[in-house]
Protein backbone atom coordinates (compact mmCIF):
# COMPACT_ATOMS: atom_id res chain seq x y z
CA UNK A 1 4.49 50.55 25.23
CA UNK A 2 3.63 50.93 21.94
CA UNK A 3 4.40 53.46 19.25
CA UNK A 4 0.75 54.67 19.06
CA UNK A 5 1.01 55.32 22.99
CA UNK A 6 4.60 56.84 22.85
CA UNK A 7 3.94 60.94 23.13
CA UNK A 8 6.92 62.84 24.96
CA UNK A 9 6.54 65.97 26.39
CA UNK A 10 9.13 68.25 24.83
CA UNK A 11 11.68 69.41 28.06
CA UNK A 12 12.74 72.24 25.42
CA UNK A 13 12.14 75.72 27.23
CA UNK A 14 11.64 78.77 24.25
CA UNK A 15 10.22 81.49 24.53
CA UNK A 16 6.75 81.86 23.00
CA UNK A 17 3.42 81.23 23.53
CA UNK A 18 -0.60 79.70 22.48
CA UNK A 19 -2.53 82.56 19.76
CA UNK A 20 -5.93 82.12 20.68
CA UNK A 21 -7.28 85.20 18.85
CA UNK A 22 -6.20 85.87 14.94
CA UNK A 23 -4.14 89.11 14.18
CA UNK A 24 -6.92 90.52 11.89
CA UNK A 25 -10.18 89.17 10.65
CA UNK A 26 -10.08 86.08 8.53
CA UNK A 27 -12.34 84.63 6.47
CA UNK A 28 -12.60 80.09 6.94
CA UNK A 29 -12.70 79.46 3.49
CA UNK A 30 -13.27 75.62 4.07
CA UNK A 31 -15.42 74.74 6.75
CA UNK A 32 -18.36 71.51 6.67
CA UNK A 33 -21.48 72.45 8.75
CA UNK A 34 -24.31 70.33 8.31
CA UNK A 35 -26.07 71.44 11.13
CA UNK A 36 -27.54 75.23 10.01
CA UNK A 37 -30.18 75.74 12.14
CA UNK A 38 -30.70 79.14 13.67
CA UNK A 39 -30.03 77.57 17.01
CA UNK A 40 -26.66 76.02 15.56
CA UNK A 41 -25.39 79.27 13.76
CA UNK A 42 -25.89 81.15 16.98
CA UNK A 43 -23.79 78.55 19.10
CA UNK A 44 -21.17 79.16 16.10
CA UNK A 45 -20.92 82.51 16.16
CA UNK A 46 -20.21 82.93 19.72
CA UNK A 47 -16.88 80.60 18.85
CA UNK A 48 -16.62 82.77 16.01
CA UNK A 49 -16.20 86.26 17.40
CA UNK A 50 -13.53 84.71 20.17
CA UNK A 51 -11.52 83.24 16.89
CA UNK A 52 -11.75 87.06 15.40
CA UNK A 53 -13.36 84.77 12.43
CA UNK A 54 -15.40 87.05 9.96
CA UNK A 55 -17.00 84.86 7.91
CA UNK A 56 -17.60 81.44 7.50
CA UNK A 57 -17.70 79.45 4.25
CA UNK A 58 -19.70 76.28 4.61
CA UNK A 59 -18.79 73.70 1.94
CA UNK A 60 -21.17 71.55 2.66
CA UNK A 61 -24.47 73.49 1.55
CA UNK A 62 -26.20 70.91 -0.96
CA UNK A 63 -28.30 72.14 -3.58
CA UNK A 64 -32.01 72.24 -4.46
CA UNK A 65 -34.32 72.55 -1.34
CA UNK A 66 -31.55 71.45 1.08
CA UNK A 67 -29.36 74.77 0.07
CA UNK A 68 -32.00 76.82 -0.25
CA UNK A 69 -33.13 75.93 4.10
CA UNK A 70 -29.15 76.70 4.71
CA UNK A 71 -29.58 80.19 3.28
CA UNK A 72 -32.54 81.04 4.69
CA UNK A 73 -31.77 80.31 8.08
CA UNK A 74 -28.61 82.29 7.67
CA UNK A 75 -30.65 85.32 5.76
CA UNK A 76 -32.64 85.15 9.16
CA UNK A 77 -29.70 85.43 11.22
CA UNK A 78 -26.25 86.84 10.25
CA UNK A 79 -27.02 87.22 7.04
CA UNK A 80 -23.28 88.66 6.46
CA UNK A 81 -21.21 86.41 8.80
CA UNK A 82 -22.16 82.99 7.00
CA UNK A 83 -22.24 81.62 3.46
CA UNK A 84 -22.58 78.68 1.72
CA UNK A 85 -20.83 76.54 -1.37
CA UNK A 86 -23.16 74.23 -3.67
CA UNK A 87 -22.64 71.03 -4.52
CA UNK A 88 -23.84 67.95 -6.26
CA UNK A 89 -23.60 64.09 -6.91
CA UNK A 90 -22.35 62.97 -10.51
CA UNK A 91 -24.90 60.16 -10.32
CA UNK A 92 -26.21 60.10 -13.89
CA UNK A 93 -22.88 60.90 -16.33
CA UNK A 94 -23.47 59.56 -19.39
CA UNK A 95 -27.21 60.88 -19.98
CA UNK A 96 -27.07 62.82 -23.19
CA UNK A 97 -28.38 65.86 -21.12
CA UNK A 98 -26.52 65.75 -17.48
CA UNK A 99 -24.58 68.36 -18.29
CA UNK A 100 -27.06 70.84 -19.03
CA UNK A 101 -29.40 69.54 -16.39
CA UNK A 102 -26.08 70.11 -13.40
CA UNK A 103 -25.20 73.28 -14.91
CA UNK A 104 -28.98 74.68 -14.64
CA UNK A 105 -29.38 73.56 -11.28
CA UNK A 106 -26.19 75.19 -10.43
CA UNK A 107 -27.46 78.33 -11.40
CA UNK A 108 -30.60 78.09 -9.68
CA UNK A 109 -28.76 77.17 -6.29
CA UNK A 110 -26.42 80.44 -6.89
CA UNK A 111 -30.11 82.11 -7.47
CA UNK A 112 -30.49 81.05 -4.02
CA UNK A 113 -27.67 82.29 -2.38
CA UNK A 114 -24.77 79.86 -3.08
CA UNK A 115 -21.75 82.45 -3.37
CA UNK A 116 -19.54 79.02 -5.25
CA UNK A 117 -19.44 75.37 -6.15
CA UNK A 118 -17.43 72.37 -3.07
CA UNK A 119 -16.40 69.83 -5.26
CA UNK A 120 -15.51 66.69 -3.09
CA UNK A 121 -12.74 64.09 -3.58
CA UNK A 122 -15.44 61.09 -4.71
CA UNK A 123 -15.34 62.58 -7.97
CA UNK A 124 -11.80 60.44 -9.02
CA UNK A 125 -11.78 58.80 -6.37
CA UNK A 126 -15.53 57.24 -6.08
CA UNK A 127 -17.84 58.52 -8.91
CA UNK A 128 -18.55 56.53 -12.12
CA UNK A 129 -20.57 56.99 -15.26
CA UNK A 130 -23.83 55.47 -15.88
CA UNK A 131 -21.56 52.49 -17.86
CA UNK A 132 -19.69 51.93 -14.41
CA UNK A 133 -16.40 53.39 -15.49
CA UNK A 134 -14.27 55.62 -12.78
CA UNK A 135 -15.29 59.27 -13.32
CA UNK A 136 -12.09 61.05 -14.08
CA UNK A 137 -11.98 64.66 -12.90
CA UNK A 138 -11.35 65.96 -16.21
CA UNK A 139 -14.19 64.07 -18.31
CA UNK A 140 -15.20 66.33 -20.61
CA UNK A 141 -19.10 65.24 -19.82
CA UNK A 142 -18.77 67.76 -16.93
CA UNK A 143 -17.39 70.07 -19.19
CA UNK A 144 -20.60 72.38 -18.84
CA UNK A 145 -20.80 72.60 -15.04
CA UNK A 146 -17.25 73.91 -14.86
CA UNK A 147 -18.29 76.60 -18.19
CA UNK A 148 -20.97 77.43 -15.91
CA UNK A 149 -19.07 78.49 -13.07
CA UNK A 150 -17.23 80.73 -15.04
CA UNK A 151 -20.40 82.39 -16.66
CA UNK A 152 -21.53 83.13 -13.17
CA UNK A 153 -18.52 84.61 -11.70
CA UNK A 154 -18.23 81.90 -9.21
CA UNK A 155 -15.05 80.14 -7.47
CA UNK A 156 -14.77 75.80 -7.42
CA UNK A 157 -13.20 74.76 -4.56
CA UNK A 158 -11.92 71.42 -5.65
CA UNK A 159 -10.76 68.71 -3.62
CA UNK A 160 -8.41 65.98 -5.65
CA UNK A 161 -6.67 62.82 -4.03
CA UNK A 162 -5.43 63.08 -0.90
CA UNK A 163 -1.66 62.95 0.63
CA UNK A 164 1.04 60.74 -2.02
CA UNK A 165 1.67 58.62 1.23
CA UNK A 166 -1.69 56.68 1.28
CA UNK A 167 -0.62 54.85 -1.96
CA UNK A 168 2.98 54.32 -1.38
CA UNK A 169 3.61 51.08 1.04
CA UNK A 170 2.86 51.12 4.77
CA UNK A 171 6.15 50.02 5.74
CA UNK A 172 8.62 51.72 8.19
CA UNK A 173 9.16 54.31 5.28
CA UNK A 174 6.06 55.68 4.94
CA UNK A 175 5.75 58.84 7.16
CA UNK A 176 2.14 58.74 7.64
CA UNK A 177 2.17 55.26 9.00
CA UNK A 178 0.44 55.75 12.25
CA UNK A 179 -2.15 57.82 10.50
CA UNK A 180 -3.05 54.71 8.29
CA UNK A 181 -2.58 52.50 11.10
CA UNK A 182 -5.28 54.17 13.12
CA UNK A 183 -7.33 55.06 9.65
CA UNK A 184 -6.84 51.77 7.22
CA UNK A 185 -9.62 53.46 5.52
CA UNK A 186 -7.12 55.69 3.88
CA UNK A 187 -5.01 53.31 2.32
CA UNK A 188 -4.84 53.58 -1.19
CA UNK A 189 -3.31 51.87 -4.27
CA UNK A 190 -2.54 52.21 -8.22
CA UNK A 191 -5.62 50.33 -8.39
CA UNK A 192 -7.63 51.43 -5.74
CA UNK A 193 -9.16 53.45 -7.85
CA UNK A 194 -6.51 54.78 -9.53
CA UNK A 195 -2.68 55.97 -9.47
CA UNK A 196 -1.78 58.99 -7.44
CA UNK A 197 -0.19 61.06 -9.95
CA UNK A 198 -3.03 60.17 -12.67
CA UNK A 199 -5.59 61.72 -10.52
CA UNK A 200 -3.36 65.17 -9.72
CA UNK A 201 -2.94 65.12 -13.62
CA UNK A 202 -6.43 64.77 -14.36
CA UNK A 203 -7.51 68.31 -11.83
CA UNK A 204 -4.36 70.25 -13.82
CA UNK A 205 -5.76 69.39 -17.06
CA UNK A 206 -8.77 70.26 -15.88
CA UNK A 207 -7.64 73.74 -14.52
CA UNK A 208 -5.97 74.37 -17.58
CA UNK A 209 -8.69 73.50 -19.94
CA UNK A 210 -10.80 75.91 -18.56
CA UNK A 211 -8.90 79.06 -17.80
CA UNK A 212 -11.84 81.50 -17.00
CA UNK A 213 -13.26 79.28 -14.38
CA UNK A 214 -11.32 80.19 -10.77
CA UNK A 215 -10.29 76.96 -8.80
CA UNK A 216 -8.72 76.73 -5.18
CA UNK A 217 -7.37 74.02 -5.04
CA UNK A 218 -7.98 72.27 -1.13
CA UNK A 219 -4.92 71.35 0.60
CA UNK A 220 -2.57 73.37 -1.18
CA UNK A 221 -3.12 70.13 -3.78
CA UNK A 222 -1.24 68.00 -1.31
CA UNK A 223 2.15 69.92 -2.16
CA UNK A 224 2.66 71.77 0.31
CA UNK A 225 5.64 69.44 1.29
CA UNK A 226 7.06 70.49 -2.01
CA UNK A 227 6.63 74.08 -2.56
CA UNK A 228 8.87 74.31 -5.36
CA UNK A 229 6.67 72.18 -7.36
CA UNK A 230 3.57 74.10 -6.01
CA UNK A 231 5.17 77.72 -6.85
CA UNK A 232 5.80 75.95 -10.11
CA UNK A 233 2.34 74.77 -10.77
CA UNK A 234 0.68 78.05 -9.67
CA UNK A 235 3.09 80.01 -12.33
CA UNK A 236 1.59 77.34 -14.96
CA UNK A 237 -1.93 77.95 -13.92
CA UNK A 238 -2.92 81.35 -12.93
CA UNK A 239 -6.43 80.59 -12.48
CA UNK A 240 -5.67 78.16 -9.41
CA UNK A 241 -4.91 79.76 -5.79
CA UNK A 242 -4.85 77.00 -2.56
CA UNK A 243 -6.37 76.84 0.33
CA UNK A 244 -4.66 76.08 3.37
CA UNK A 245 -6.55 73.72 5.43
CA UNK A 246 -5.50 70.32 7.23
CA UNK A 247 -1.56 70.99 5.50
CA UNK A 248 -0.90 74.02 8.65
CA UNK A 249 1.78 71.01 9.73
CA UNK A 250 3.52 70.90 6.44
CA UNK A 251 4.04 74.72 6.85
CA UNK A 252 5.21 75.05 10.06
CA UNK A 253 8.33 72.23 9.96
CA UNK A 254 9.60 74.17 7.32
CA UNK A 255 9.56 78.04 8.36
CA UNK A 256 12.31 79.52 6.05
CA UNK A 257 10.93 78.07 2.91
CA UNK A 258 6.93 78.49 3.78
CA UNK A 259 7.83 81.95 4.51
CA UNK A 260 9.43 82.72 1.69
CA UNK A 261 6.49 80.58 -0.72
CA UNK A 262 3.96 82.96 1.31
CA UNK A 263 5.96 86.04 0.27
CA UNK A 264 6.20 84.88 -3.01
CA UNK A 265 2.45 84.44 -3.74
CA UNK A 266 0.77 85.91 -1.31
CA UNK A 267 -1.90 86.51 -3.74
CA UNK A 268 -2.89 83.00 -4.10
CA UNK A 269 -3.22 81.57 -0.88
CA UNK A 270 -6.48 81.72 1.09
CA UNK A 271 -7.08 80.63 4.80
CA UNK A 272 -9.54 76.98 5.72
CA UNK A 273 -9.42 75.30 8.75
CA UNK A 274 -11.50 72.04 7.41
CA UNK A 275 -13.16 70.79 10.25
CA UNK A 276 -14.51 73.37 12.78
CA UNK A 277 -12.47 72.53 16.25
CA UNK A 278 -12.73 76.37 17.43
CA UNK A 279 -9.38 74.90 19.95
CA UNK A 280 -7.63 73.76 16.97
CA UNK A 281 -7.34 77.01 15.35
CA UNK A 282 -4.83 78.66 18.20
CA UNK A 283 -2.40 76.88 15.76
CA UNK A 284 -3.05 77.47 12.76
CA UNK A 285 -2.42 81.70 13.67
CA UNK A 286 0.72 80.61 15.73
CA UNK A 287 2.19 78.74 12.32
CA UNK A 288 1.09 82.03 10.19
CA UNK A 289 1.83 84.77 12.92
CA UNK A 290 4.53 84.35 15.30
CA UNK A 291 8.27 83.30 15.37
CA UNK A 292 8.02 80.58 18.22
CA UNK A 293 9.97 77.51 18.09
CA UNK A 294 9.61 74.06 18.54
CA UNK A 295 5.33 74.00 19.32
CA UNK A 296 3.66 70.91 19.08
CA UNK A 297 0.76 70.49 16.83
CA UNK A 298 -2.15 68.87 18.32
CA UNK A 299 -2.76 65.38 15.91
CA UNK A 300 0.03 63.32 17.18
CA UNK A 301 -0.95 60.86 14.38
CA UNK A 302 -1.01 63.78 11.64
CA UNK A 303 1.62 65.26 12.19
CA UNK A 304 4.75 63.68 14.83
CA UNK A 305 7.12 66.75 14.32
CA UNK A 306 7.21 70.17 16.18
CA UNK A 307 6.46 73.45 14.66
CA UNK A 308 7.88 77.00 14.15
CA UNK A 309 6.22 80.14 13.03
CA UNK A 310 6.63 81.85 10.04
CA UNK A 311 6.14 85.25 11.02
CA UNK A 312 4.71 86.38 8.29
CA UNK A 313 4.62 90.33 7.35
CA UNK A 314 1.13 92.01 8.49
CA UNK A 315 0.02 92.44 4.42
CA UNK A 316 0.70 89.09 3.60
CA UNK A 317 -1.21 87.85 6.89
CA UNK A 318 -3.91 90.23 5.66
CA UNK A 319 -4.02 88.73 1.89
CA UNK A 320 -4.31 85.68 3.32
CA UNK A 321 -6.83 85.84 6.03
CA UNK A 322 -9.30 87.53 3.98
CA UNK A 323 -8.17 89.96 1.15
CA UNK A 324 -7.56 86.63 -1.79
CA UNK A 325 -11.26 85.50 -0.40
CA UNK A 326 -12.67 89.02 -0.66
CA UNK A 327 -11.50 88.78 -4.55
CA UNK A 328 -12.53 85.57 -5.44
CA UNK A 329 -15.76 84.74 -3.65
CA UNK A 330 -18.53 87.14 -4.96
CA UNK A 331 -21.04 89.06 -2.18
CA UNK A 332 -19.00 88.97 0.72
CA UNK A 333 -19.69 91.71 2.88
CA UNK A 334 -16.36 93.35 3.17
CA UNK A 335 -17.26 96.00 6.14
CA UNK A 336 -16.23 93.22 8.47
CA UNK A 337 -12.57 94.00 7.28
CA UNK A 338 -10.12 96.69 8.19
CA UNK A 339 -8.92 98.85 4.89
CA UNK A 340 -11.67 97.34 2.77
């Protein structure tokens, strides 16, 4: 038998028990639909409603014509229960007028109902400039799309990197080994494109250059197994909060000091699931809501290690499910939420 295959069933008996419904309403600040068909946000919203999910924020809304179908199916529907983020390619840096050209169609795609900008890992990891350089995330050449954002009110919801452990060796040290082992994909390197810590420097600089433009950062920034260094980087940059999604298993093998980080800055943290598995989300309120011990979480090659709750006091769950979204994404409609 091999390690891949080797998945005990805990004998432990606790007390405790599956959340299949959230506490209050939340809002799924990261979510990727590309399917938004009438017919497709229906089937959603059925999954939706059993969740106790109030609105979902699709990442993955495009721009030009392609947004503009996305919000009109949803204007046609449940017009309050769905919106969408823009986005664009970089193809083209280096033009002398990309950056007003990006920052105009940005404002015509929040004309047409996109309520913020997704901004997806290629750009650091993938992008390059019209002279085949690596597009860092802080080029100044994007300078105006990022001004823009701020001139419209909206939120960027970056995402930068991904977990330290894809560059560091895949040896019997690295604690995401059977992650890259089933995903060689994710393997990275100092010069694949570039190194780890040069790519989180490039989004702070970037956050702190522009200090009126609001930026969740995805993932919690991939520290949320370090949340003294996240606690420290959210008191140097007050115009960041994090999202949540795909780090739930971070939080939950470390209960005492997630709790106490959630506490702490409850104001900052929003809720995302990432990709919509309506079973997967049971866990996600068990981490936030209850005080069970020892629960499994369901990626085996994610995440190895069993899970406690946090328990986390009823405001801060409330902040967190939906209040930090309410403030920072524009046109929400916040009659879907108790005491708002």
């Amino acid at each position: 038998m091999s390690f891949e295959e080797y998945d005990p069933k805990s004998t432990l008996v606790v007390p405790g028990a599956e959340i299949p419904r959230a506490k209050f309403p939340f809002i799924d600040v990261h979510s990727h639909q590309r399917d938004m068909s009438p017919e497709a946000l229906e089937r959603m919203l059925s999954d939706m409603d059993a969740l106790n999910e109030g609105i979902m924020v699709n990442l993955s809304g495009g721009s030009g014509k392609a947004l503009q179908k996305k919000t009109a199916n949803i204007a046609k529907t449940h017009p309050n229960r769905f919106v969408v983020f823009a986005n664009f390619n970089f193809d083209g840096v280096g033009e002398a007028d990309w950056g007003t050209k990006a920052a105009d169609q940005l404002e015509q795609d929040v004309k047409n109902g996109a309520k913020g900008l997704k901004v997806f890992k290629s750009l650091g990891l993938r992008y390059k400039d019209i002279s085949g350089n690596r597009l860092a995330i802080d080029d100044p050449r994007l300078d105006p799309v990022w001004a823009k954002c701020a001139a419209l009110g909206i939120p960027v919801l970056i995402h930068a990197a991904d977990p330290r452990s894809f560059w560091e060796p895949m040896d019997n040290a690295n604690e995401r080994w059977l992650e890259l082992k089933t995903h060689p994909r994710r393997k990275r390197s100092d010069t694949d494109p570039a190194p780890w810590q040069q790519l989180i420097d490039e989004q702070h600089r970037l956050f702190k250059k522009h200090k009126n433009t609001k930026f969740i950062n995805a993932h919690m920034g991939w520290y949320a197994n370090d949340l003294t260094k996240l606690g420290e980087l959210l008191d140097a940059m007050p115009n960041m909060s994090v999202g949540i999604a795909a780090v739930i298993a971070e939080l939950g093998r470390q209960p005492k000091t997630a709790r106490a980080f959630f506490i702490k800055y409850q104001d900052r943290i929003l809720f995302g699931k990432d990709s919509w598995r309506p079973k997967e989300f049971p866990t996600y309120f068990r981490v936030l809501e209850s005080d069970d011990e020892y629960f499994p979480y369901y990626k085996k090659y994610h995440a190895f290690w069993a899970m406690y709750g946090l328990n986390l006091p009823d405001e801060v769950l409330k902040k967190v499910y939906y209040k930090n979204a309410l403030q920072l994404i524009p046109g929400l409609d916040k009659s879907l939420f108790p005491e708002e």
